[in-house]
Protein backbone atom coordinates (compact mmCIF):
# COMPACT_ATOMS: atom_id res chain seq x y z
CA UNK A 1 66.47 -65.43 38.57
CA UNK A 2 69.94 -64.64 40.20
CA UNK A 3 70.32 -63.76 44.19
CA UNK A 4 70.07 -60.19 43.77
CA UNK A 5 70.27 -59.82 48.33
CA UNK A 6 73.51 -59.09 48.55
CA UNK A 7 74.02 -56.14 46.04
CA UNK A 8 72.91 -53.35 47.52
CA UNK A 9 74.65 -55.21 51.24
CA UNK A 10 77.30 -53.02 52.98
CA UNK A 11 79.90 -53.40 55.59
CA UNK A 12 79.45 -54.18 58.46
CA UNK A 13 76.59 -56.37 57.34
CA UNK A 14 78.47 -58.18 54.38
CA UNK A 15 81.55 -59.57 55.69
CA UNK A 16 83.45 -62.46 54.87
CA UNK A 17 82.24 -65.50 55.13
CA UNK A 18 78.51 -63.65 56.04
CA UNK A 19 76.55 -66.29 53.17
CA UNK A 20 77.08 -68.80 55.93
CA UNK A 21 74.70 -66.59 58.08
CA UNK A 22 72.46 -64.59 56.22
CA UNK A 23 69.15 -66.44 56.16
CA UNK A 24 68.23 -64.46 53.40
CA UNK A 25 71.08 -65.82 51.02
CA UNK A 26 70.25 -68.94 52.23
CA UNK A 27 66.74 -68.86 51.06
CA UNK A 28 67.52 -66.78 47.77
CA UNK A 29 70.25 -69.77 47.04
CA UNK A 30 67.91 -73.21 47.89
CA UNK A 31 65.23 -71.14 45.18
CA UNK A 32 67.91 -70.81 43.35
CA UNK A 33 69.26 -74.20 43.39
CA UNK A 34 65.89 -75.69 42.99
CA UNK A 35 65.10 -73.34 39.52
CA UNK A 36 68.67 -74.69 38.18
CA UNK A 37 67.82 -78.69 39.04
CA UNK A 38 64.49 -77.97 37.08
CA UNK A 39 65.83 -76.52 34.27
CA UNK A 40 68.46 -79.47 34.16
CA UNK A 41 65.99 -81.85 34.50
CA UNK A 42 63.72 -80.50 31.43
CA UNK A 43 66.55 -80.41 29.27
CA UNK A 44 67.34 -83.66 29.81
CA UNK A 45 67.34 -85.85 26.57
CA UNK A 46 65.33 -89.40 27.21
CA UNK A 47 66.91 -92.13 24.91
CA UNK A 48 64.23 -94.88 23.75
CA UNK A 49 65.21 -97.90 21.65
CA UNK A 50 64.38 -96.54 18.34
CA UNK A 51 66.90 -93.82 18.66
CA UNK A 52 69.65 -97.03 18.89
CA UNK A 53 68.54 -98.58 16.19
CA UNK A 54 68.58 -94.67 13.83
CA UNK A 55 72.08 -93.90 15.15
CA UNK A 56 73.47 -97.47 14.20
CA UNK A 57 71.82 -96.77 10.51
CA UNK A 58 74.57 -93.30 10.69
CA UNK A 59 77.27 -95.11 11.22
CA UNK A 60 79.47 -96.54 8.30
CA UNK A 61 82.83 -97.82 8.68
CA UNK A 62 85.37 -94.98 6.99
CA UNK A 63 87.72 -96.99 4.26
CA UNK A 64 91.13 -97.34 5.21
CA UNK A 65 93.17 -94.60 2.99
CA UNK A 66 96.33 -95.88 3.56
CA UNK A 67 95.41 -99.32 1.16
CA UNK A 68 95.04 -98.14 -2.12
C-alpha cells in the first residue's frame, strides 16, 4: 500500500514542507513504515549450521592457470 493522501492535495493545503504537519501523512507513513519493516523481516534468510557445513562442500580451490 503506498500513501495515496496527498494526490488529490492542492495549494494552499500542500505546501512545502506540509508532510511535517499533516497528521494524515504522518499516519499513512508510520503504516507505511511498519508494512515495509514486516516485509523485510519475512524475507529475511535465517542461517543454521548445516547451511555452513553445504556451502563449504561448494567450494573448491580453482587451479592456478598460469603453472602449466
Amino acid at each position: 500500500m503506498a500513501i495515496k493522501c496527498c494526490k488529490d492535495c492542492v495549494p494552499p493545503t500542500r505546501y512545502p514542507g506540509c508532510h511535517a504537519k499533516c497528521e494524515q501523512y504522518k499516519a499513512e507513513k508510520a503504516k507505511w513504515e511498519e508494512e515495509k519493516a514486516k516485509a523485510r523481516k519475512d524475507q529475511a534468510y535465517t542461517i543454521y549450521p548445516s547451511d555452513f557445513e553445504m556451502l563449504a562442500c561448494m567450494h573448491r580451490p580453482h587451479k592456478d592457470k598460469r603453472h602449466r
